[in-house]
PDB file of N, CA and C in Angstrom:
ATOM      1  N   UNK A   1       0.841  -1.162   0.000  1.00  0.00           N
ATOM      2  CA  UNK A   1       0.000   0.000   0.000  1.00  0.00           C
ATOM      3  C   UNK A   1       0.890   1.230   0.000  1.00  0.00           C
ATOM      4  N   UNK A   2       0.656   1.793  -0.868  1.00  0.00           N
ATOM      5  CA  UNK A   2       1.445   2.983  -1.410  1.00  0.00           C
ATOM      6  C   UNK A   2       1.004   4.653  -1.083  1.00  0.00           C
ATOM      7  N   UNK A   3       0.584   5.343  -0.244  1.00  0.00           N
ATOM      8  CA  UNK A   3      -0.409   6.232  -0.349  1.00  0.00           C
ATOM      9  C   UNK A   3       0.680   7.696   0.222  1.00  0.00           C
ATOM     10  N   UNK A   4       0.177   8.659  -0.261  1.00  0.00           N
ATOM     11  CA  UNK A   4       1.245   9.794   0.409  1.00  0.00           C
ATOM     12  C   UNK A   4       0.630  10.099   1.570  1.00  0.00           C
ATOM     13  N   UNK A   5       1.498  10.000   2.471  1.00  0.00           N
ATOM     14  CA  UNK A   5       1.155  10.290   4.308  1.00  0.00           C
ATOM     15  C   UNK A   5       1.318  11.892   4.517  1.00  0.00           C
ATOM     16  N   UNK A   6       0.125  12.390   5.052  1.00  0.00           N
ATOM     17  CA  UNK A   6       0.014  13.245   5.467  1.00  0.00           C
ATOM     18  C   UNK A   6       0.855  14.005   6.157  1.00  0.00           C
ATOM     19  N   UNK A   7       0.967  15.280   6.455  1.00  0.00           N
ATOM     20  CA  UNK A   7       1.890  15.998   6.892  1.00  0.00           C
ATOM     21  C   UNK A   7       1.471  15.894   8.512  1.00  0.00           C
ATOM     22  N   UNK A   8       0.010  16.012   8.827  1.00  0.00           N
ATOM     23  CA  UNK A   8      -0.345  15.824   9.958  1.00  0.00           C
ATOM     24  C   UNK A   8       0.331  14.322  10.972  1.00  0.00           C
ATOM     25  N   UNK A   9      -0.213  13.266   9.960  1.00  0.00           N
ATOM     26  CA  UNK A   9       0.135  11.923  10.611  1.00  0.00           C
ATOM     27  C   UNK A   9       1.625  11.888  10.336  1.00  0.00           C
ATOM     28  N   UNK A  10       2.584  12.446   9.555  1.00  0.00           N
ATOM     29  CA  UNK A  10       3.596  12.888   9.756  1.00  0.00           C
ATOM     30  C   UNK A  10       4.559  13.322  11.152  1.00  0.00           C
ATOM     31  N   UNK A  11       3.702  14.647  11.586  1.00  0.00           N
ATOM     32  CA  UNK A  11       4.648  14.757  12.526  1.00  0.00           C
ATOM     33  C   UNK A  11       4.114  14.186  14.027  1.00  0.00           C
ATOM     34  N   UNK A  12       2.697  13.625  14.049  1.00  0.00           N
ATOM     35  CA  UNK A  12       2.167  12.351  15.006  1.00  0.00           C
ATOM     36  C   UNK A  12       3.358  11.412  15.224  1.00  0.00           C
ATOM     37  N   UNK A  13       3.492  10.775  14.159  1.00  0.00           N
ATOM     38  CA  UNK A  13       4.411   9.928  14.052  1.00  0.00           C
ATOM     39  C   UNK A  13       5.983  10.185  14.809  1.00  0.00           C
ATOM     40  N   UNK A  14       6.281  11.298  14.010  1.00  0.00           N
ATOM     41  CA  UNK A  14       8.094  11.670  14.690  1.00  0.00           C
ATOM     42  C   UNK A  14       7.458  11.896  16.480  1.00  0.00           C
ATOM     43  N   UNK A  15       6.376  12.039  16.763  1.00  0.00           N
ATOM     44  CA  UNK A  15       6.195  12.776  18.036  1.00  0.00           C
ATOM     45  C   UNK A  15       6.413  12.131  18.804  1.00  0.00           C
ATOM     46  N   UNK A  16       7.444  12.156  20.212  1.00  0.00           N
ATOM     47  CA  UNK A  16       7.594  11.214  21.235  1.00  0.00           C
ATOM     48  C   UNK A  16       6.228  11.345  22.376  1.00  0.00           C
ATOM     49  N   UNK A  17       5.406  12.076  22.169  1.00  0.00           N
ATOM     50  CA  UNK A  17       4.215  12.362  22.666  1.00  0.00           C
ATOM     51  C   UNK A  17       3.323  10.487  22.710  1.00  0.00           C
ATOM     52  N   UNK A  18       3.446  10.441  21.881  1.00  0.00           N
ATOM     53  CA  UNK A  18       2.937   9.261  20.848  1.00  0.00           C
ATOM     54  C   UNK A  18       3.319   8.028  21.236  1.00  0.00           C
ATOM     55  N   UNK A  19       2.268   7.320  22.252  1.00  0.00           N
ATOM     56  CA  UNK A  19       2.864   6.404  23.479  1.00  0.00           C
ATOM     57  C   UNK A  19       2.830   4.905  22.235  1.00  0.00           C
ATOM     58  N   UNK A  20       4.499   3.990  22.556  1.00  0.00           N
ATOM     59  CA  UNK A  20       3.800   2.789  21.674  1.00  0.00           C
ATOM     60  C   UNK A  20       2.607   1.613  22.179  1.00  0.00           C
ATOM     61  N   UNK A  21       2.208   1.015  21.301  1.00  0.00           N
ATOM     62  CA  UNK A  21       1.209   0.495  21.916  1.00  0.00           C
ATOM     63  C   UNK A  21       1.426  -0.741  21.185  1.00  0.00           C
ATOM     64  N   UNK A  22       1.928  -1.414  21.127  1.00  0.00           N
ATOM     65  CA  UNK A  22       2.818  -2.979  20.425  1.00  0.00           C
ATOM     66  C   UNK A  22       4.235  -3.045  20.555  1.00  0.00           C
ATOM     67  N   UNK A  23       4.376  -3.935  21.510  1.00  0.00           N
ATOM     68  CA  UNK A  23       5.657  -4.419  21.378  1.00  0.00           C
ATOM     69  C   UNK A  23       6.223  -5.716  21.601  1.00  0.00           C
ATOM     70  N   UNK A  24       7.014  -6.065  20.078  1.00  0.00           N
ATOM     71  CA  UNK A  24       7.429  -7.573  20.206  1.00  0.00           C
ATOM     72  C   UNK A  24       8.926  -8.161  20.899  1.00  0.00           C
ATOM     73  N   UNK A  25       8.844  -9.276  21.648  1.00  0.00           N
ATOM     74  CA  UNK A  25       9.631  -9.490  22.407  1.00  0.00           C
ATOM     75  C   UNK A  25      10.373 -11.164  21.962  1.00  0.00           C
ATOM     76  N   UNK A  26      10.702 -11.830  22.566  1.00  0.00           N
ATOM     77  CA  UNK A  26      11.066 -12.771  22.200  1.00  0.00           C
ATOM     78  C   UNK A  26      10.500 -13.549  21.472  1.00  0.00           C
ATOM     79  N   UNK A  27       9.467 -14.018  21.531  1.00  0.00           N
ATOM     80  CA  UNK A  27       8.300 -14.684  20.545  1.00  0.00           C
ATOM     81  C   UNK A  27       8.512 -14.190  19.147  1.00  0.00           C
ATOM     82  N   UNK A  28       8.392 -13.103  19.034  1.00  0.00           N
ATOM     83  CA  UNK A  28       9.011 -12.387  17.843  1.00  0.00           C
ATOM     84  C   UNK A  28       7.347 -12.228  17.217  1.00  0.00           C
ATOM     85  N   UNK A  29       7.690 -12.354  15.818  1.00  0.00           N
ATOM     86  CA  UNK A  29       6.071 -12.341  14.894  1.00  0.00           C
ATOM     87  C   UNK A  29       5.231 -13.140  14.760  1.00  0.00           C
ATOM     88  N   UNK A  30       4.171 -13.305  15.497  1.00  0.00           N
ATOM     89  CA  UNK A  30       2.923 -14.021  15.176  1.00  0.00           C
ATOM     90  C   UNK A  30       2.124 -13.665  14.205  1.00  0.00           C
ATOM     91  N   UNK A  31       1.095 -14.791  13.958  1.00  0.00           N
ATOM     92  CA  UNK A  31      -0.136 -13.979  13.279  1.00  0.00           C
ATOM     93  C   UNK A  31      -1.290 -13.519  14.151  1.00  0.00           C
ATOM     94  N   UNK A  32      -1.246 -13.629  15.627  1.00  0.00           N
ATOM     95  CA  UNK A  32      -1.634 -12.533  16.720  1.00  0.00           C
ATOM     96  C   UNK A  32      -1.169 -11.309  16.501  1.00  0.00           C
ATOM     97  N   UNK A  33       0.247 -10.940  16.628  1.00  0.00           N
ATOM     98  CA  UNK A  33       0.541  -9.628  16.709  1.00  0.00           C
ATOM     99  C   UNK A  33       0.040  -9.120  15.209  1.00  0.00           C
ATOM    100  N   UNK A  34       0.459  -9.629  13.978  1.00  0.00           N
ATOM    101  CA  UNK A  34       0.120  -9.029  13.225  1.00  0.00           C
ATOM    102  C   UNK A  34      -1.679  -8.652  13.019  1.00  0.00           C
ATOM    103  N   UNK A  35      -2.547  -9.472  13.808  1.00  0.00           N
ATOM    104  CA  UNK A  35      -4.208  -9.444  13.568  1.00  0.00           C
ATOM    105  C   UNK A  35      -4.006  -8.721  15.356  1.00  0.00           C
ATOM    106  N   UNK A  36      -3.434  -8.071  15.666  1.00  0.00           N
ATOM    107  CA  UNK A  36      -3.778  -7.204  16.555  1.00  0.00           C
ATOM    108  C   UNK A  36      -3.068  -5.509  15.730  1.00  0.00           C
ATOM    109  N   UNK A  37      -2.317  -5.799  15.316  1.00  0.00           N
ATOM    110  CA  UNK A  37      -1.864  -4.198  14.653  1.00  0.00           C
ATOM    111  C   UNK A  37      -3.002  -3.631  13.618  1.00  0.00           C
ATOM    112  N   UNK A  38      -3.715  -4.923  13.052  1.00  0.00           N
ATOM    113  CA  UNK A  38      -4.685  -4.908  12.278  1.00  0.00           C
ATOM    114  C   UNK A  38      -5.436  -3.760  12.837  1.00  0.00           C
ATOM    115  N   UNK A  39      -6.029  -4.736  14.007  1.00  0.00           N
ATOM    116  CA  UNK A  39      -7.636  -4.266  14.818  1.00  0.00           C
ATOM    117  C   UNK A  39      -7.174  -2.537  15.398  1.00  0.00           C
ATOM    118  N   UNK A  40      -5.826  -2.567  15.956  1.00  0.00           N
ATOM    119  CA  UNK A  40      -5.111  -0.975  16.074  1.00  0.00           C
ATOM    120  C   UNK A  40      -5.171  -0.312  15.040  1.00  0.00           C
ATOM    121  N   UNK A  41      -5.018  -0.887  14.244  1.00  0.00           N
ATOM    122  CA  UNK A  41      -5.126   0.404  12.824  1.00  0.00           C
ATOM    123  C   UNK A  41      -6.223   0.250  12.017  1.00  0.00           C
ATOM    124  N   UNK A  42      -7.552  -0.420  12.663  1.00  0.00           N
ATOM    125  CA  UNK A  42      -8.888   0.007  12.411  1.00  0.00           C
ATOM    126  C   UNK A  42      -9.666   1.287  13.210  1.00  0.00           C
ATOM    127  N   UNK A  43      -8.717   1.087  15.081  1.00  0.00           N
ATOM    128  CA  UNK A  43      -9.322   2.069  15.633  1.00  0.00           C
ATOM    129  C   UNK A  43      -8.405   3.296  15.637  1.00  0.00           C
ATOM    130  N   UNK A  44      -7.660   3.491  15.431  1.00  0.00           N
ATOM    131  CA  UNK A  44      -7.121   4.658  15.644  1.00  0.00           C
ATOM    132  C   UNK A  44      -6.325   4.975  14.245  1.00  0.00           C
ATOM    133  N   UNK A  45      -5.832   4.755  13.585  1.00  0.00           N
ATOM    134  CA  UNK A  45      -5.243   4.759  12.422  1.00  0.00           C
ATOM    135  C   UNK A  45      -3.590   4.980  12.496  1.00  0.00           C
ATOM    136  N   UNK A  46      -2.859   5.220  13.055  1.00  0.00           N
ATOM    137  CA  UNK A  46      -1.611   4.989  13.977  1.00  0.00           C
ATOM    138  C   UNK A  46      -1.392   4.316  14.473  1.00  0.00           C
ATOM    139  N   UNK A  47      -0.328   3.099  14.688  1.00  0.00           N
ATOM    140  CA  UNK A  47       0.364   2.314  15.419  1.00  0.00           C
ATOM    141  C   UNK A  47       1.727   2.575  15.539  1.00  0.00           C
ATOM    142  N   UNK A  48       2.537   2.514  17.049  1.00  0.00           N
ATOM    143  CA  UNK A  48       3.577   3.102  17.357  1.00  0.00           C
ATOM    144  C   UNK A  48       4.036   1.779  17.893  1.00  0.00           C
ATOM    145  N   UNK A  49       5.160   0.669  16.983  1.00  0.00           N
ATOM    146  CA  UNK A  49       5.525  -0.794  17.548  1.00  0.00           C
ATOM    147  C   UNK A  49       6.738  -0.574  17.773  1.00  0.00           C
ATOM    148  N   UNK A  50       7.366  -1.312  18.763  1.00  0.00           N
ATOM    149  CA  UNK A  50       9.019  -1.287  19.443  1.00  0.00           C
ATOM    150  C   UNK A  50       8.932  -2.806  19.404  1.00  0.00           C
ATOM    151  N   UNK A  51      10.671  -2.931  19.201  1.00  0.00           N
ATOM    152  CA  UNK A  51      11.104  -4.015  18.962  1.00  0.00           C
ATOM    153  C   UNK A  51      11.842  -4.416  20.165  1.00  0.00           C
ATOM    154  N   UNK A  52      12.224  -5.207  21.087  1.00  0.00           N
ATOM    155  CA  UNK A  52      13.077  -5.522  22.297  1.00  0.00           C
ATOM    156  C   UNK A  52      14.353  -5.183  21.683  1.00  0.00           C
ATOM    157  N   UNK A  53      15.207  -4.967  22.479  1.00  0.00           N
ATOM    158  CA  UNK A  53      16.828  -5.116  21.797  1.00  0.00           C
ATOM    159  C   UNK A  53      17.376  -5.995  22.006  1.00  0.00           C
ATOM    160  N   UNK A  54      18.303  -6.810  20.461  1.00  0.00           N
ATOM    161  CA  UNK A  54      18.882  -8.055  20.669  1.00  0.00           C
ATOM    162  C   UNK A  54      17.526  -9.119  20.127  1.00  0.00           C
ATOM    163  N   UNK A  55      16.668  -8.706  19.439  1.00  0.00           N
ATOM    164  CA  UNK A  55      16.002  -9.753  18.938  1.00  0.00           C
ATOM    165  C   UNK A  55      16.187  -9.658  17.992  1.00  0.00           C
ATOM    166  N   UNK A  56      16.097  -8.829  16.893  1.00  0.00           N
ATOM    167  CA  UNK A  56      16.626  -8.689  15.490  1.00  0.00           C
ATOM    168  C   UNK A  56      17.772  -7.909  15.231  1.00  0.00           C
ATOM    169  N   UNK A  57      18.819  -8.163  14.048  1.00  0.00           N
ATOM    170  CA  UNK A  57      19.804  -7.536  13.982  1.00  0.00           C
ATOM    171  C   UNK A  57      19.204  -6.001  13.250  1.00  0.00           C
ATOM    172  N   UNK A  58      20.066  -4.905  12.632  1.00  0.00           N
ATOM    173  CA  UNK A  58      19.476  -4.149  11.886  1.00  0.00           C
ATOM    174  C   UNK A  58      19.054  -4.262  10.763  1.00  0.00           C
ATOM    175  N   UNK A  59      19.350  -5.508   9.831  1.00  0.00           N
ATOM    176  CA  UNK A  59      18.607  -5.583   8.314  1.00  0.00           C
ATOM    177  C   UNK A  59      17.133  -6.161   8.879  1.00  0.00           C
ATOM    178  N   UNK A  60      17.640  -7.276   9.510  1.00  0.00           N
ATOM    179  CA  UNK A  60      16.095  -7.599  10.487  1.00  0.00           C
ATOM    180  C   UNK A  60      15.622  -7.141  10.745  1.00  0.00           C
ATOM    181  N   UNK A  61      15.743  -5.929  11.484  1.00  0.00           N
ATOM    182  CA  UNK A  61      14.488  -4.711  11.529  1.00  0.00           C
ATOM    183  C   UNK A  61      13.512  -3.734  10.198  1.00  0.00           C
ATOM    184  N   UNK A  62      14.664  -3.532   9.368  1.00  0.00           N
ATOM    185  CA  UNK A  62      13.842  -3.387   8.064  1.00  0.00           C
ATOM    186  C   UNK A  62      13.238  -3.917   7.595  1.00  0.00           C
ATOM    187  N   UNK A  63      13.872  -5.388   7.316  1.00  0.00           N
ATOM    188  CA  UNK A  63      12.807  -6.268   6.873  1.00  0.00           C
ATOM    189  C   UNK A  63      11.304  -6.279   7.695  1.00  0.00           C
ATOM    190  N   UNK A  64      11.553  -6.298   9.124  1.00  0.00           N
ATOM    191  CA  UNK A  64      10.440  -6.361  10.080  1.00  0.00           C
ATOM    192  C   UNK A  64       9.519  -5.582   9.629  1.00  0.00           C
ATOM    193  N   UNK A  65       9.812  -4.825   9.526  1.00  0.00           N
ATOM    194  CA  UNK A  65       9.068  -2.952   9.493  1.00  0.00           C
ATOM    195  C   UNK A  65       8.117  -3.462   8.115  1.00  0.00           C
ATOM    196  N   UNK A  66       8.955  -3.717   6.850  1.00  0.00           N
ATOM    197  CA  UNK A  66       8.616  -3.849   5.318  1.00  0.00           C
ATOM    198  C   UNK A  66       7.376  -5.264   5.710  1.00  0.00           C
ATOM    199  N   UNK A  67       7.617  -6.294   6.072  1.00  0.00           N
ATOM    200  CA  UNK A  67       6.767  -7.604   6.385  1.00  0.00           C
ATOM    201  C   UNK A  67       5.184  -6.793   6.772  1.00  0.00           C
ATOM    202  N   UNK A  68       5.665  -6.143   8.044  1.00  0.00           N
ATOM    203  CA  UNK A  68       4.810  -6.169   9.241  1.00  0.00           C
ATOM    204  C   UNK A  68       3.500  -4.989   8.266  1.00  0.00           C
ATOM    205  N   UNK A  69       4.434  -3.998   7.697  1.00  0.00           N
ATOM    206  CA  UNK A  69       3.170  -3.366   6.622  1.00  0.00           C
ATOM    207  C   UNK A  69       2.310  -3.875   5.717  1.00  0.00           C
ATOM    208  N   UNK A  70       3.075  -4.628   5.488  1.00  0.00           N
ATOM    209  CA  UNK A  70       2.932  -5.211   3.724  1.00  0.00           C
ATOM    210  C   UNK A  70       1.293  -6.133   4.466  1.00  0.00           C
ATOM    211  N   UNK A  71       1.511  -6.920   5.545  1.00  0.00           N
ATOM    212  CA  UNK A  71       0.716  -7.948   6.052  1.00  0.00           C
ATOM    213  C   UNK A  71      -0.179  -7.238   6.920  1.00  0.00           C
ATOM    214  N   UNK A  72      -0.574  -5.773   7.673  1.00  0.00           N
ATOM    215  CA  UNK A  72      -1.303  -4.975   7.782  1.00  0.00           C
ATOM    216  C   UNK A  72      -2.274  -4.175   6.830  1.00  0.00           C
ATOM    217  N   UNK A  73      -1.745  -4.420   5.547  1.00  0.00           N
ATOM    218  CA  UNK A  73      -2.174  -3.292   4.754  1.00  0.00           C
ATOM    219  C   UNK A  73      -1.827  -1.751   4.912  1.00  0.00           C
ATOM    220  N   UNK A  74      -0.648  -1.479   5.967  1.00  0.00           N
ATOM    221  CA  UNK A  74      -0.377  -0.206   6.141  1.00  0.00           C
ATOM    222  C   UNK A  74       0.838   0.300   5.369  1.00  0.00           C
ATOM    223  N   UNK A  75       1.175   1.615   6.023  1.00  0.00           N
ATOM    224  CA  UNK A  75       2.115   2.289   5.336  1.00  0.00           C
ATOM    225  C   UNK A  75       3.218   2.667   6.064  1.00  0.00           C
ATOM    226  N   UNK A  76       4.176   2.399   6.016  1.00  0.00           N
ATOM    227  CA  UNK A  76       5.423   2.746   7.149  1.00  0.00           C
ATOM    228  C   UNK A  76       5.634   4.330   7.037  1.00  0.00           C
ATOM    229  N   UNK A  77       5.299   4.921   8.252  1.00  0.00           N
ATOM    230  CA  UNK A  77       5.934   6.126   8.111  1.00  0.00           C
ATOM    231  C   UNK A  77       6.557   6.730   8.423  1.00  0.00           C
ATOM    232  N   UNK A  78       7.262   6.222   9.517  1.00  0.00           N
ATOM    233  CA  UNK A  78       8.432   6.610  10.508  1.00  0.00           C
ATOM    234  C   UNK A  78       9.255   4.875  10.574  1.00  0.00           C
ATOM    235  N   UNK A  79      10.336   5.375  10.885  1.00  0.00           N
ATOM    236  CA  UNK A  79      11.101   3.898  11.488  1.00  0.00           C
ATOM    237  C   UNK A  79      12.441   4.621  11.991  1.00  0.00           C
ATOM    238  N   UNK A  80      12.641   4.174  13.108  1.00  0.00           N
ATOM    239  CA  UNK A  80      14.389   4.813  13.656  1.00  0.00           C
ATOM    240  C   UNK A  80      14.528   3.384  14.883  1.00  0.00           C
ATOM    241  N   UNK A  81      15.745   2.887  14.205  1.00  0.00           N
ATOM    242  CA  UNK A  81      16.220   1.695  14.997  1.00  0.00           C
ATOM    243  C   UNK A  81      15.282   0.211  15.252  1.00  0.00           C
ATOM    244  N   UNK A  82      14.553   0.821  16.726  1.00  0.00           N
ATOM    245  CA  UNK A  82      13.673  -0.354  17.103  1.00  0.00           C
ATOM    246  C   UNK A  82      12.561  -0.110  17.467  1.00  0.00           C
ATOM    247  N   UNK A  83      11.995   1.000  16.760  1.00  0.00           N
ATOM    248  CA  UNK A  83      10.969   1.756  16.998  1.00  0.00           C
ATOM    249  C   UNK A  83      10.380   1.887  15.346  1.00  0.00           C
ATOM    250  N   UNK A  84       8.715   1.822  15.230  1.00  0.00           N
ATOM    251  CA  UNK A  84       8.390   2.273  13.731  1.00  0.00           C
ATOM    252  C   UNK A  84       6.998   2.439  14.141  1.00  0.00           C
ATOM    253  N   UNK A  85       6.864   3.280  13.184  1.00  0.00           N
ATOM    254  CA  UNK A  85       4.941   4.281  13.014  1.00  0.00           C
ATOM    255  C   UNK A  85       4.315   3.440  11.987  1.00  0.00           C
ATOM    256  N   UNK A  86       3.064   2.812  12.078  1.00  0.00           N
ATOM    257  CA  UNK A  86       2.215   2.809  10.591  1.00  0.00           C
ATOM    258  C   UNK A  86       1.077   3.302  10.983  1.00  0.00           C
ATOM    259  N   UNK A  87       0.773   3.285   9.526  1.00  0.00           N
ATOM    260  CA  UNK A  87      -0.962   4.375   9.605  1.00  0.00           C
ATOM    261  C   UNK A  87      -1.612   3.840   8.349  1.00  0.00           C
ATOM    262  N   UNK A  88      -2.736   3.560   7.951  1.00  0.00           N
ATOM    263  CA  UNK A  88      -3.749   3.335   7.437  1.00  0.00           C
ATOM    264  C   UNK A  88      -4.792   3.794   7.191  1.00  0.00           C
TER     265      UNK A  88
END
């Protein structure tokens, strides 16, 4: 899903205001977490996910980020380290 992100959900996103509300830990990726980011980005249209440190290396995290949209239907719009925004 390809869509140009708003300037608004833009700076939502960079905002440390912007509490996360998913975060994967050792278990790593289910198809729970992913059908819960779902149901998050039906109600609010923002999801703010953190990654533990030491579970994925850094290509692993891109990839994470790229998977975890692609299988949401969302749009990545922030990502720094072990931290990433999508919106829908």
């Amino acid at each position: 899903m390809s869509k140009a992100v708003p300037d608004s959900i833009r700076r939502e996103a960079m905002s440390r205001d912007l509490p996360v509300t998913i975060r994967i830990g050792k278990s790593g990726v289910t198809e729970n977490l992913v059908e819960e980011i779902s149901v998050q980005l039906r109600k609010k249209s923002v999801v703010k996910i953190k990654v533990n440190r030491g579970i994925f290396d850094r290509d692993g995290v891109k990839q994470l980020w790229e998977y975890l949209s692609d299988a949401s239907d969302s749009v990545l719009v922030f990502a720094r380290g072990n931290v990433a925004v999508l919106w829908r």
